[in-house]
C-alpha atoms as a PDB file:
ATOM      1  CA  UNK A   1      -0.078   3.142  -2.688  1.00  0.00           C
ATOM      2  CA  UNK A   2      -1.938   5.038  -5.037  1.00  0.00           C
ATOM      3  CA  UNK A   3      -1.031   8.143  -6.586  1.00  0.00           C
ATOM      4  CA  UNK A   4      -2.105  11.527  -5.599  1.00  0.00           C
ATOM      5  CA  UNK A   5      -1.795  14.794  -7.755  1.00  0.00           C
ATOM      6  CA  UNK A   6       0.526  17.149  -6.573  1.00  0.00           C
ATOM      7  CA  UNK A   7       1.677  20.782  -8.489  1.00  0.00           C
ATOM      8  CA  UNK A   8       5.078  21.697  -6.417  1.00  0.00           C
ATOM      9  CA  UNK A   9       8.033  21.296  -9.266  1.00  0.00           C
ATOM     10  CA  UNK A  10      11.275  22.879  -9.076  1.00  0.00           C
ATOM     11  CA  UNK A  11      11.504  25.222 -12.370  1.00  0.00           C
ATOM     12  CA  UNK A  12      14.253  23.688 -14.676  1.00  0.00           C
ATOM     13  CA  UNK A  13      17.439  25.731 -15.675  1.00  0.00           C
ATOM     14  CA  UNK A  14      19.901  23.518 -16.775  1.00  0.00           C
ATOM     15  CA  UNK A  15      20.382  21.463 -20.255  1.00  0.00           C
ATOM     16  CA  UNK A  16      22.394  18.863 -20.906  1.00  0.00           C
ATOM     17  CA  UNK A  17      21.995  18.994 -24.303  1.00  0.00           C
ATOM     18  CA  UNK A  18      20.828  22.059 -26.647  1.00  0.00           C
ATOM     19  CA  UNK A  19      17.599  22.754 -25.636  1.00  0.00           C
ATOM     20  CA  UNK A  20      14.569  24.447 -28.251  1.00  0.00           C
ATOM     21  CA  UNK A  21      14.014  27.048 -25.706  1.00  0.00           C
ATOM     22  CA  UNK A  22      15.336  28.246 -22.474  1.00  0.00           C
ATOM     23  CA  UNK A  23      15.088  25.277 -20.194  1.00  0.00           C
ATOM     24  CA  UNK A  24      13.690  27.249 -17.085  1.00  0.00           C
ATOM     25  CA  UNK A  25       9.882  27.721 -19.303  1.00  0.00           C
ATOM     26  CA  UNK A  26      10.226  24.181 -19.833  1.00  0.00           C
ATOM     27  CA  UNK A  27       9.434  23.158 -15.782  1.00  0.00           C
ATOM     28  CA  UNK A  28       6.679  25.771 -15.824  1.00  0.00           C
ATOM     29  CA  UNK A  29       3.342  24.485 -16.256  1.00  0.00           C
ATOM     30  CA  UNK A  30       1.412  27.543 -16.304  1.00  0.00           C
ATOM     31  CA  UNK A  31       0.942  27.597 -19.918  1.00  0.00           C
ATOM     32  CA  UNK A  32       1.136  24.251 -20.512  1.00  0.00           C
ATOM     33  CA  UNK A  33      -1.603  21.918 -22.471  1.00  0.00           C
ATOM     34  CA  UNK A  34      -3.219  18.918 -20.504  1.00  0.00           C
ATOM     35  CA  UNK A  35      -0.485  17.157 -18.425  1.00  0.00           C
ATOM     36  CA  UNK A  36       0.051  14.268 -16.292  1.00  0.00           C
ATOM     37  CA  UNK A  37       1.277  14.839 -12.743  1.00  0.00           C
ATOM     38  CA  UNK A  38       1.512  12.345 -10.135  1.00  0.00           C
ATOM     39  CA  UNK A  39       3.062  11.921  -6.801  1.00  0.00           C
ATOM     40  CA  UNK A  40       4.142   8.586  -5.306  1.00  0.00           C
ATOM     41  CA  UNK A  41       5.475   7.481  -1.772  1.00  0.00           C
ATOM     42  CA  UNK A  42       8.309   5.237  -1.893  1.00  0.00           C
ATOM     43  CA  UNK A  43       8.232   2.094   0.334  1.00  0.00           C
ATOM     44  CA  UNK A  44      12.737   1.872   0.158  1.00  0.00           C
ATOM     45  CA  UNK A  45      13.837  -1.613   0.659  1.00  0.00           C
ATOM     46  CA  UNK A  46      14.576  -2.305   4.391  1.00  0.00           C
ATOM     47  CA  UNK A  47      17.511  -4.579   3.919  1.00  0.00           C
ATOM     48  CA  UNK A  48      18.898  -1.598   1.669  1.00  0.00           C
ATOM     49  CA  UNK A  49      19.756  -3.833  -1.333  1.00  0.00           C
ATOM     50  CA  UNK A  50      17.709  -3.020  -4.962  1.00  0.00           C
ATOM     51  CA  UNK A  51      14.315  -1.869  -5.092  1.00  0.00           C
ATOM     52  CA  UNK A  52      11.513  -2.850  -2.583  1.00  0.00           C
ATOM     53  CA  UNK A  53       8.701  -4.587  -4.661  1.00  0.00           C
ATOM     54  CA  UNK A  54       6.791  -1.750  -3.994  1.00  0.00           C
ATOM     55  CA  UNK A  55       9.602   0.519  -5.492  1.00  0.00           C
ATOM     56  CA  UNK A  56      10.099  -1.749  -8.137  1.00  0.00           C
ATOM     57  CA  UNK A  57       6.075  -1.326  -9.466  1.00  0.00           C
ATOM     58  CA  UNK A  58       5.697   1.837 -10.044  1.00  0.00           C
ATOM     59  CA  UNK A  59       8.027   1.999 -13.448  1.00  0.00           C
ATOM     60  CA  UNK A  60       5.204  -0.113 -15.189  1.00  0.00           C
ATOM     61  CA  UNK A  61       2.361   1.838 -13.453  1.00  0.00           C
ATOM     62  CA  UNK A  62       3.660   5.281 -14.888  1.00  0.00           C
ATOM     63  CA  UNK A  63       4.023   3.485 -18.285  1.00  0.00           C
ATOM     64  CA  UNK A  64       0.021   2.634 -18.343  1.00  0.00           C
ATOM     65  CA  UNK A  65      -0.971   5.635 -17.248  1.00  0.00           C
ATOM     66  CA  UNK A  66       1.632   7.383 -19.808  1.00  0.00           C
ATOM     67  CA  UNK A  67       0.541   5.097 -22.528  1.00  0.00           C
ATOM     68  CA  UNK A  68      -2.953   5.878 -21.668  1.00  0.00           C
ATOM     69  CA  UNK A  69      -2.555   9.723 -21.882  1.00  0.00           C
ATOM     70  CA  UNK A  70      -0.830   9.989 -25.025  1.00  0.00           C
ATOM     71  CA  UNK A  71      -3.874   7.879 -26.505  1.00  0.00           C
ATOM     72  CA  UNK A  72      -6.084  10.578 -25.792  1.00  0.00           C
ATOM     73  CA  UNK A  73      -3.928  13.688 -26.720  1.00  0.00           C
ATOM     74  CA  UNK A  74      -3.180  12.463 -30.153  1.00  0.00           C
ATOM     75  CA  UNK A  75      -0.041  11.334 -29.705  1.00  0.00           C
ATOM     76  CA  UNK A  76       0.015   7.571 -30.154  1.00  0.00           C
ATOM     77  CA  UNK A  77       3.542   7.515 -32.398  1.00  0.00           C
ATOM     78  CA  UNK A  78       5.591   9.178 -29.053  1.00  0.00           C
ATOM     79  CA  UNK A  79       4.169   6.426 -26.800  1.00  0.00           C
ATOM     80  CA  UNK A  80       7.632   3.669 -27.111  1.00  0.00           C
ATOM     81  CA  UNK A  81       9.919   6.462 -26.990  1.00  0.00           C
ATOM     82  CA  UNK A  82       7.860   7.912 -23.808  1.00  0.00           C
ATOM     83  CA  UNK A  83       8.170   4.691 -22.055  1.00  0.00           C
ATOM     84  CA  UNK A  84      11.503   4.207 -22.338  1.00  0.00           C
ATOM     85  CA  UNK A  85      12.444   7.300 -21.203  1.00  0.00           C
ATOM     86  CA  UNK A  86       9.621   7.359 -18.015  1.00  0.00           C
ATOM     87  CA  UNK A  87      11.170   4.159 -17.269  1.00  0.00           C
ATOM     88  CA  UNK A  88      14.674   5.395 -16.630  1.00  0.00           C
ATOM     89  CA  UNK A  89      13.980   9.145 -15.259  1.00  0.00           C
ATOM     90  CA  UNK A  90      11.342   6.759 -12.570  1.00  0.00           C
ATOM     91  CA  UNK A  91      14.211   4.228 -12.050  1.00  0.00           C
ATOM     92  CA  UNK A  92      16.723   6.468 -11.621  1.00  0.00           C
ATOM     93  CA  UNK A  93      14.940   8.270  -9.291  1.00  0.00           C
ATOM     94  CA  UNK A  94      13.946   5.756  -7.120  1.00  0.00           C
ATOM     95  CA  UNK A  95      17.445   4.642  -6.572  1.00  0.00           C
ATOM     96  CA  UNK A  96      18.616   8.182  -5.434  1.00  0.00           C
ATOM     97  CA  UNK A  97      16.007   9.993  -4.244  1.00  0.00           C
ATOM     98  CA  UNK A  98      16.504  11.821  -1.062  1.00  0.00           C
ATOM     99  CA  UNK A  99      13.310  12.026   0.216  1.00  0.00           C
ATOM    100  CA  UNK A 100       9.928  10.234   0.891  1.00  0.00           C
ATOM    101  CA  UNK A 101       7.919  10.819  -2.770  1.00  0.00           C
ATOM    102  CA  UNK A 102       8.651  11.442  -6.042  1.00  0.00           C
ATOM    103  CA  UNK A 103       6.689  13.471  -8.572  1.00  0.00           C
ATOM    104  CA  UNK A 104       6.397  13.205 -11.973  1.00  0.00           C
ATOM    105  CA  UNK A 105       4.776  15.447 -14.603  1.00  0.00           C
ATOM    106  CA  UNK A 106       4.231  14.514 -18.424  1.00  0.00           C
ATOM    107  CA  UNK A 107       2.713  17.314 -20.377  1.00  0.00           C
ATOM    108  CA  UNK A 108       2.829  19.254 -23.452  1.00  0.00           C
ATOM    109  CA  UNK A 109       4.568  22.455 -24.351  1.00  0.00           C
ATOM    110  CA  UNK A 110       4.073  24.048 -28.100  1.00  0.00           C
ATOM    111  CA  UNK A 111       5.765  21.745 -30.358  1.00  0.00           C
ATOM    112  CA  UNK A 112       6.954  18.865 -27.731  1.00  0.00           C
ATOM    113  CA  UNK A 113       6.427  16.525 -25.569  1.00  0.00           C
ATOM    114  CA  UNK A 114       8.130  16.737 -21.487  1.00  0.00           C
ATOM    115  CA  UNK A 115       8.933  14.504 -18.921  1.00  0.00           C
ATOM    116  CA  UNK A 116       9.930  15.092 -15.709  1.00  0.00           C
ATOM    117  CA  UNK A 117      10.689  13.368 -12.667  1.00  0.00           C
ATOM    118  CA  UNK A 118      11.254  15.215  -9.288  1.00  0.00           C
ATOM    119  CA  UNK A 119      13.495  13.169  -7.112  1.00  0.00           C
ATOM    120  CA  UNK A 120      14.191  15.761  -4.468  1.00  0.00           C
ATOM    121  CA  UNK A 121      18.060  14.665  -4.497  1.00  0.00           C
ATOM    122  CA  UNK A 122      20.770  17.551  -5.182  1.00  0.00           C
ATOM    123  CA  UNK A 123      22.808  15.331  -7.037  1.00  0.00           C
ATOM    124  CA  UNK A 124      22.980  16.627 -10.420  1.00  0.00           C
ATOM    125  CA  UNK A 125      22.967  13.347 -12.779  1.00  0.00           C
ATOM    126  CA  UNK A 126      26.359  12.889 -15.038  1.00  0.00           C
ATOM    127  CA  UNK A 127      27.145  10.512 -18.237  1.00  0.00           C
ATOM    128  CA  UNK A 128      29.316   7.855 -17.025  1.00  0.00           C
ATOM    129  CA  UNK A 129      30.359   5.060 -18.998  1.00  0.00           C
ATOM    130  CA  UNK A 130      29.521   1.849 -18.120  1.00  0.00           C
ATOM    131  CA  UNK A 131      31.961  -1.385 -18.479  1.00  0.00           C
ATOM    132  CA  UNK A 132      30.708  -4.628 -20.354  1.00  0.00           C
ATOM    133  CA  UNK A 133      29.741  -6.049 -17.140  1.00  0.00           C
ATOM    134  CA  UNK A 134      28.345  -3.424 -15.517  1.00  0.00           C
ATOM    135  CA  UNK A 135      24.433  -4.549 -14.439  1.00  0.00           C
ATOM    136  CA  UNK A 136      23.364  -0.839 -14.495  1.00  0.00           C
ATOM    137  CA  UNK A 137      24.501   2.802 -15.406  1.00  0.00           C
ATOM    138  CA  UNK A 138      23.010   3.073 -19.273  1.00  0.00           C
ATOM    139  CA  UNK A 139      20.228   4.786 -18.600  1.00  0.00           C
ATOM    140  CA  UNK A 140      20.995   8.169 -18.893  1.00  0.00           C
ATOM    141  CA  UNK A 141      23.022   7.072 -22.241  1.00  0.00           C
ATOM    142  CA  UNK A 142      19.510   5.781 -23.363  1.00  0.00           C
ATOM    143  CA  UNK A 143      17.738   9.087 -22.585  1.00  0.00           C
ATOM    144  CA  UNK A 144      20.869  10.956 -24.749  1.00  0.00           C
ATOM    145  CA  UNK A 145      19.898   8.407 -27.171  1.00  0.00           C
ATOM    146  CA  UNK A 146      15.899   9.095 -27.459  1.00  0.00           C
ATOM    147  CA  UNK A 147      15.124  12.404 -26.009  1.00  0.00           C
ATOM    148  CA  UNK A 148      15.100  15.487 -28.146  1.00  0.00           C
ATOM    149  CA  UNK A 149      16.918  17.146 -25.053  1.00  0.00           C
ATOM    150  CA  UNK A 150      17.525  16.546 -21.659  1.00  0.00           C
ATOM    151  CA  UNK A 151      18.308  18.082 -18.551  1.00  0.00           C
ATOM    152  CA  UNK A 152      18.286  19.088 -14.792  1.00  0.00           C
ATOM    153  CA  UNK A 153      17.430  21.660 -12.242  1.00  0.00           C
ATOM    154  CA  UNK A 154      20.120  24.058 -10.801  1.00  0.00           C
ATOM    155  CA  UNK A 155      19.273  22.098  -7.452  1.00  0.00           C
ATOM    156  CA  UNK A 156      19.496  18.848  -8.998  1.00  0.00           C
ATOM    157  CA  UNK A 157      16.137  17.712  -7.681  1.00  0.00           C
ATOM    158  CA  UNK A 158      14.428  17.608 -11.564  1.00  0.00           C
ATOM    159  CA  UNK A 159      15.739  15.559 -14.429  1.00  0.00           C
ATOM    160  CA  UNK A 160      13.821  16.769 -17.667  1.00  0.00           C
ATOM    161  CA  UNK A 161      13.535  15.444 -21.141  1.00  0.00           C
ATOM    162  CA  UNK A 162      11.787  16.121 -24.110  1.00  0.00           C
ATOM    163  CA  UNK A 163      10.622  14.667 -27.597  1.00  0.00           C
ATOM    164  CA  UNK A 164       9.023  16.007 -30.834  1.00  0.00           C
ATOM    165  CA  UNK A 165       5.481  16.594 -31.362  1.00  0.00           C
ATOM    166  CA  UNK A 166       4.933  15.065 -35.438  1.00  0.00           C
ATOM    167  CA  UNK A 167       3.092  18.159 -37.065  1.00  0.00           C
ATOM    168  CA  UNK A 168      -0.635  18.349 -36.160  1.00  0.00           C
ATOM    169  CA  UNK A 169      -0.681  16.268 -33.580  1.00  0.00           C
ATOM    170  CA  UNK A 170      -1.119  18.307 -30.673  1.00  0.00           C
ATOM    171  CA  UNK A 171      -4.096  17.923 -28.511  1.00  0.00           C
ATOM    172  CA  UNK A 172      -5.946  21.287 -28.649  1.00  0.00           C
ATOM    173  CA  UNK A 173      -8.415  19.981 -30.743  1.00  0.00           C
ATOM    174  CA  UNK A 174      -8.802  16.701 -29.752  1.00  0.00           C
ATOM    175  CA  UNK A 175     -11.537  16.904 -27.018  1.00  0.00           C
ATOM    176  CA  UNK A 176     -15.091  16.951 -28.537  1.00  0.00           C
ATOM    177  CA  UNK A 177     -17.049  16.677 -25.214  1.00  0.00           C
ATOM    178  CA  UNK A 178     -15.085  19.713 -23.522  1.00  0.00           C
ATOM    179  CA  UNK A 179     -17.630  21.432 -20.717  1.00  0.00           C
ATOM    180  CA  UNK A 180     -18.294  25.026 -21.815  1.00  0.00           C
ATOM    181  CA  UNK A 181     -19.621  26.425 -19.117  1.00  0.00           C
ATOM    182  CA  UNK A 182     -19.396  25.751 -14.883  1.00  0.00           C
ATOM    183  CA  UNK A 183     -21.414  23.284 -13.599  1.00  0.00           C
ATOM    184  CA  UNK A 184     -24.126  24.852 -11.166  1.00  0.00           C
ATOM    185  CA  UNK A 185     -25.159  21.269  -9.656  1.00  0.00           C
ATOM    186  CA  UNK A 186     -23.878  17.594  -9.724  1.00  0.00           C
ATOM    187  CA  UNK A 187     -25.123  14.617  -8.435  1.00  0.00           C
ATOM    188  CA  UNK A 188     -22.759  11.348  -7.790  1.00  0.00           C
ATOM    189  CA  UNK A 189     -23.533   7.596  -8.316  1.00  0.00           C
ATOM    190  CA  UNK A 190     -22.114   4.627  -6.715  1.00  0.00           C
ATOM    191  CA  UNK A 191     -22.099   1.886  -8.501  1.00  0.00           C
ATOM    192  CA  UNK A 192     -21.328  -1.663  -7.359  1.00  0.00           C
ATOM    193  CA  UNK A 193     -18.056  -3.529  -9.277  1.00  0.00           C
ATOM    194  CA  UNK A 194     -20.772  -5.786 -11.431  1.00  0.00           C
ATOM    195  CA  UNK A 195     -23.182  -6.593 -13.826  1.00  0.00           C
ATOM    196  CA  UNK A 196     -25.945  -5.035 -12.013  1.00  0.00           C
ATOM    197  CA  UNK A 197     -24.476  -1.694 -11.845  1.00  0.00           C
ATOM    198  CA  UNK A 198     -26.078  -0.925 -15.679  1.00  0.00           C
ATOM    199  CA  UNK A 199     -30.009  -1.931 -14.098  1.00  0.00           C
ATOM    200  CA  UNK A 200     -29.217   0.506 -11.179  1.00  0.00           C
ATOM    201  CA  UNK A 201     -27.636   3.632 -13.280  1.00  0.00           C
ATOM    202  CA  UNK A 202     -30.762   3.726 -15.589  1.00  0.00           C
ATOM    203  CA  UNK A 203     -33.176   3.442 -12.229  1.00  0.00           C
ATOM    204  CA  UNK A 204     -31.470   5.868  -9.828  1.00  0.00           C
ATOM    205  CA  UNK A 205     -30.227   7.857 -12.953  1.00  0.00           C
ATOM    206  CA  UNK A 206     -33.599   8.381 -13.417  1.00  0.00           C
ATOM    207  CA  UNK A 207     -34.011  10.122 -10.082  1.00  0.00           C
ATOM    208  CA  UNK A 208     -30.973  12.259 -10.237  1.00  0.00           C
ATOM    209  CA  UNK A 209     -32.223  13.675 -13.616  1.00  0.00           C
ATOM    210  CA  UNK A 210     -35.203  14.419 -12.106  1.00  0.00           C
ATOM    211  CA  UNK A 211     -33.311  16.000  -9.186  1.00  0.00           C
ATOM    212  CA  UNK A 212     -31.260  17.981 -11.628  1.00  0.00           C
ATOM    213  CA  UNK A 213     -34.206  19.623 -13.544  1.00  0.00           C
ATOM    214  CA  UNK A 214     -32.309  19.310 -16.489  1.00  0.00           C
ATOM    215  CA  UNK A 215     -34.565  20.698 -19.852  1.00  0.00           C
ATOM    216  CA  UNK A 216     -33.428  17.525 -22.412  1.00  0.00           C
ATOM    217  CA  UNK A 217     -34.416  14.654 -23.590  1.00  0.00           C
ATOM    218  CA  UNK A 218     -34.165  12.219 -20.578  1.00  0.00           C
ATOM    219  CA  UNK A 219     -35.031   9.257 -22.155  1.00  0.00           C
ATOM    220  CA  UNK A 220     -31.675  10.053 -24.443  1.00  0.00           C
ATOM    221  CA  UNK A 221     -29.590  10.756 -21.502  1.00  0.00           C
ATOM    222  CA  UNK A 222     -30.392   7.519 -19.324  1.00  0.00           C
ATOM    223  CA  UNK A 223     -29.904   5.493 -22.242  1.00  0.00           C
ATOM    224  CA  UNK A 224     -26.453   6.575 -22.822  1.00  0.00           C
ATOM    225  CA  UNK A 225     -25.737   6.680 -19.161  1.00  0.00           C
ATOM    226  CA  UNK A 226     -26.674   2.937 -18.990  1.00  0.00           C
ATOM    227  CA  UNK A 227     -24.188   2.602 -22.334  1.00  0.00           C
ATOM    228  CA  UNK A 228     -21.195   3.990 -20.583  1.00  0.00           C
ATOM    229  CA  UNK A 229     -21.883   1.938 -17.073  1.00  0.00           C
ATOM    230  CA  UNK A 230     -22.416  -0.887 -19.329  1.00  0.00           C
ATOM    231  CA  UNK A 231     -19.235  -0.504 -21.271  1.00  0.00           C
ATOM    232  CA  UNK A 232     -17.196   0.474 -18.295  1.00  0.00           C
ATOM    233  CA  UNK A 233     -18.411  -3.359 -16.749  1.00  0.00           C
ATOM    234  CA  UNK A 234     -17.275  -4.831 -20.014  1.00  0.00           C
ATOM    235  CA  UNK A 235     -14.056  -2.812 -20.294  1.00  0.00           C
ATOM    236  CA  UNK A 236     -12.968  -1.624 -17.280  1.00  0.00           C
ATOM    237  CA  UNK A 237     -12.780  -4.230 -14.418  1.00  0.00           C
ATOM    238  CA  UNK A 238     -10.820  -7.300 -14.305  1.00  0.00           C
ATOM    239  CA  UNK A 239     -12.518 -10.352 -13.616  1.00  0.00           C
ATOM    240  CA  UNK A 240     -11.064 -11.728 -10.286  1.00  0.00           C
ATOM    241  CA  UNK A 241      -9.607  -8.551  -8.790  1.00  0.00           C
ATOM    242  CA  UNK A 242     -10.956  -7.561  -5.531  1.00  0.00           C
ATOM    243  CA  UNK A 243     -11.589  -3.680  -4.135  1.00  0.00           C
ATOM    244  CA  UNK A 244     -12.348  -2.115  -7.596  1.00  0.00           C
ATOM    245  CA  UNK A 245     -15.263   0.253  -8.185  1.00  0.00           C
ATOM    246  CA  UNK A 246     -17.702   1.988 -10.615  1.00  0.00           C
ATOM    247  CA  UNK A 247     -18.882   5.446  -9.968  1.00  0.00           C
ATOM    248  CA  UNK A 248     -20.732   7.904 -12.352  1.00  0.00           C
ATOM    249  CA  UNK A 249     -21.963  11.842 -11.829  1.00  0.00           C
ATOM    250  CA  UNK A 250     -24.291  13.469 -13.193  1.00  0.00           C
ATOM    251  CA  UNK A 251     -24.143  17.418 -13.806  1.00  0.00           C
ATOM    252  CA  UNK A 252     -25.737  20.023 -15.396  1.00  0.00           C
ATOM    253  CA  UNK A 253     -23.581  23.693 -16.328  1.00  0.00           C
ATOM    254  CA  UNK A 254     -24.639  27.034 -16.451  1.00  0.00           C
ATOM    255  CA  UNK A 255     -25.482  26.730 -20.184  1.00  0.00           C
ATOM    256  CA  UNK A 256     -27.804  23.989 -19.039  1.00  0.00           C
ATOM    257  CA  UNK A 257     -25.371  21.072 -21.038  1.00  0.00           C
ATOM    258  CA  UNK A 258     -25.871  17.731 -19.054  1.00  0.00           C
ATOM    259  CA  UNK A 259     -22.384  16.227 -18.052  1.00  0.00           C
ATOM    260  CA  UNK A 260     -22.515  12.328 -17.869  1.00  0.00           C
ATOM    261  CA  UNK A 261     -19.244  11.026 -16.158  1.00  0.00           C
ATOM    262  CA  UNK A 262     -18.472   7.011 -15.839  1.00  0.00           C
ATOM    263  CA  UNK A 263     -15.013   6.159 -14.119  1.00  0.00           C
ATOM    264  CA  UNK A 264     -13.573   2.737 -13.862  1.00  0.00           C
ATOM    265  CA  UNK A 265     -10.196   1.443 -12.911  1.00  0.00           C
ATOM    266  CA  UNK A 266      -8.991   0.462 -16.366  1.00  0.00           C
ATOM    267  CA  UNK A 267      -6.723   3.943 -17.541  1.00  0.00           C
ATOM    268  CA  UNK A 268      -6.458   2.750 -21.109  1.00  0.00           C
ATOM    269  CA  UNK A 269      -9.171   3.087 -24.106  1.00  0.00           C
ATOM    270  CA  UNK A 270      -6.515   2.382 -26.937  1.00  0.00           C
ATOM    271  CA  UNK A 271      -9.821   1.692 -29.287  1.00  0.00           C
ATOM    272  CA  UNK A 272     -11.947   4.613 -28.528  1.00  0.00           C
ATOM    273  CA  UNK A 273     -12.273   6.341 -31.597  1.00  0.00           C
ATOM    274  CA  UNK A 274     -13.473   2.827 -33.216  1.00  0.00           C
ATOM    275  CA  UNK A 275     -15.727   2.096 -30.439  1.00  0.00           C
ATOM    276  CA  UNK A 276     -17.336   5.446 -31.312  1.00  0.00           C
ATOM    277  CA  UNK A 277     -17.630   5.125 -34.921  1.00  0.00           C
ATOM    278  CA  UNK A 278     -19.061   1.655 -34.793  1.00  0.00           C
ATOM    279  CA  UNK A 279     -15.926   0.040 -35.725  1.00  0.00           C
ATOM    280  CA  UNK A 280     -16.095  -1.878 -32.646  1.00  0.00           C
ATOM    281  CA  UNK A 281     -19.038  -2.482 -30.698  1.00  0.00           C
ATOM    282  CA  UNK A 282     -22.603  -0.336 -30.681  1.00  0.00           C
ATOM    283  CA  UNK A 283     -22.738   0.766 -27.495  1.00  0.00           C
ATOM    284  CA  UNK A 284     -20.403   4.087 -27.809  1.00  0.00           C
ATOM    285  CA  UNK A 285     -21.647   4.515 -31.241  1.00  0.00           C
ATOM    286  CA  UNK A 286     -25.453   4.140 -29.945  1.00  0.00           C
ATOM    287  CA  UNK A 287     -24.728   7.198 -26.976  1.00  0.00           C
ATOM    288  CA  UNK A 288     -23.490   9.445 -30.419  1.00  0.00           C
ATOM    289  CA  UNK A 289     -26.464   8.775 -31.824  1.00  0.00           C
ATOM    290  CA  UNK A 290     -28.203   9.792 -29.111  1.00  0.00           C
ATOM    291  CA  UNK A 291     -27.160  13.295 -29.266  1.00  0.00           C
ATOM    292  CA  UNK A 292     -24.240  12.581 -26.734  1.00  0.00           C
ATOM    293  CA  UNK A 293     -21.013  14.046 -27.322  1.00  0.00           C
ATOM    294  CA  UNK A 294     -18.309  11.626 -25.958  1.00  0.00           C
ATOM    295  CA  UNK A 295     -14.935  11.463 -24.752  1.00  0.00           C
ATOM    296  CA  UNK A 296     -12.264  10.416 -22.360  1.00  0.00           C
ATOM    297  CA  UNK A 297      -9.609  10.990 -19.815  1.00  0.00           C
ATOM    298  CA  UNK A 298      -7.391   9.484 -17.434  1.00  0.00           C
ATOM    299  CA  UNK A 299      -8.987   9.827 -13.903  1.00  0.00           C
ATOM    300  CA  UNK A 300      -7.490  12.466 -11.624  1.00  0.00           C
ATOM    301  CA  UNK A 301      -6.145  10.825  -7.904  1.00  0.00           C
ATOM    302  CA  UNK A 302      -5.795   7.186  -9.524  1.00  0.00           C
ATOM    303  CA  UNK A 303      -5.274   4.306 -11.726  1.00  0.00           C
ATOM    304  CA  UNK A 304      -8.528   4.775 -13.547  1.00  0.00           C
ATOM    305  CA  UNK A 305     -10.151   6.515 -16.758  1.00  0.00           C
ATOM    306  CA  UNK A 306     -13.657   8.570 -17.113  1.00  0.00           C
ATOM    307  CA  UNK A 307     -15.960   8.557 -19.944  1.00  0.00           C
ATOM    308  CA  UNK A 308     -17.644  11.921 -20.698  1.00  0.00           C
ATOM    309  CA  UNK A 309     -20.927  11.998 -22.328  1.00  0.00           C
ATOM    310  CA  UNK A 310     -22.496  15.909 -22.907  1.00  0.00           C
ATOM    311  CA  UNK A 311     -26.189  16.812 -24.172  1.00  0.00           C
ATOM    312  CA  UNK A 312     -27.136  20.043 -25.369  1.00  0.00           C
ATOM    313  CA  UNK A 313     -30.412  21.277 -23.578  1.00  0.00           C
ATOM    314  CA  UNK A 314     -34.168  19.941 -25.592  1.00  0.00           C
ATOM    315  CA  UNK A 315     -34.647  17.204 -27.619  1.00  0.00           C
ATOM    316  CA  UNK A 316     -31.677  15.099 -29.464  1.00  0.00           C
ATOM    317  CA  UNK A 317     -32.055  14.699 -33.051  1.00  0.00           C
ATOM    318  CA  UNK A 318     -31.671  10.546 -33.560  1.00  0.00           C
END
């Protein structure tokens, strides 16, 4: 099952331990930076003993899209810490939860990182100390441990935690290819899960550009569109694995900037800042030199990642 984006969290007004600021603001995300928030189903075990497989997957699946997010806000040193913790908020959850999904929302608030993991049970969690043979029942002496602070929801339903943000490292900055202005007109492109998908985006690219009416340098744009399809065939699928796909949309905004958007399955891009400056590989570098400005996020609705390319309107400077 994959997982869908939901918004509904309980607001958080309980700490366990002292918390850097009233712990309601904490489970508000109005005013929070980019975030993470997913929604899974849970498949419960039918013979009511342990985790279903199904159950038992989505621990590791939160950790790559975690990892993945933290990449891209600037907050790489947080990411072993982060995983521990997702792990045992997620596990925990799935072992009590009362009803049919969970939801779980990473984001960041001024100077720190939250996690938080809606379980929908009103069972507020409790230290307990485990024997020396005890299989389970550490977990939440392992968040005491790592978090910053932790906590729960007057109802019970949210179990919070938090860690540090190292100075500077927050990601308001970290977005080069932000849009500036709405888009006034997309067009999508399917892409087949292959090699051939790079031929096709430069020739039907060619005839949504046209479509678009965009005022740039065309020849610029298709070459960098064929770049990102090309590194998202390289990068993003794995060989073997059946269903996967490609897709790619071209927009243009109201300050006439062209929006170039490749998504693949693969959420991670751990070497994206190298793979721009050259470091590794010349495609990414060969799109910046283009004029493109470039960047990347974690897909919205699934396990997946876009790569943004954006032109200013008339001619790039190569």
């Amino acid at each position: 099952m994959e997982p869908t984006m939901t918004t509904n969290f309980a607001d958080q007004a309980r700490t366990r331990r002292h918390a850097p600021e009233a712990a309601d603001n904490l489970g508000k995300p109005t005013s929070a930076r980019p975030y993470l928030d997913v929604s899974l189903i849970r498949r419960p075990n039918p013979r009511g003993a342990g985790l279903s497989e199904t159950d038992a997957a989505w621990p590791q699946r939160l950790r790559r899209l975690a990892r993945a997010c933290l990449t891209h806000w600037g907050c790489a040193e947080l990411i072993d810490a982060a995983e521990l913790l997702l792990t045992e908020l997620v596990t925990n959850a799935l072992r009590h939860a009362d009803g049919s999904s969970i939801g779980v929302r990473i984001y960041i608030r001024d100077d720190r990182l939250v996690i938080a993991v809606n379980d929908g049970s009103p069972d507020i969690p409790v230290l307990r100390p485990a024997g020396p043979d005890d299989e389970s029942g550490r977990g939440l002496f392992l968040v005491e441990a790592l978090a910053e602070s932790w906590g729960a929801s007057a109802d019970g339903a949210t179990t919070w935690c938090t860690l540090p943000l190292t100075e500077d490292k927050g990601p308001s900055d970290m977005d080069p290819a932000a849009v500036t202005a709405p888009v006034l007109r997309e067009m999508p492109l399917e892409l087949p899960a292959d090699p051939s998908a790079v031929k096709i985006a430069r020739v039907c690219g060619r005839t949504r550009l046209t479509m678009l009416d965009w005022p740039g340098n065309g020849h610029a744009a298709i070459a960098v569109l064929g770049a990102l399809v090309d590194n998202a065939v390289a990068h993003g699928l794995t060989p073997g694995r059946t269903g996967q796909s490609l897709s790619a949309r071209l927009g243009v905004t109201e300050d006439q900037e062209l929006v170039i958007d490749v998504t693949d399955p693969n959420p991670l891009f751990p070497n994206f800042t190298d793979a721009v400056d050259g470091t590794v590989g010349r495609g990414l570098w060969n799109a910046r030199r283009h004029g493109a400005r470039l960047t990347w996020f974690v897909a919205s609705g699934f396990e997946g990642k876009t790569v943004r390319a954006i032109f200013r309107p008339g001619p790039a400077e190569l």
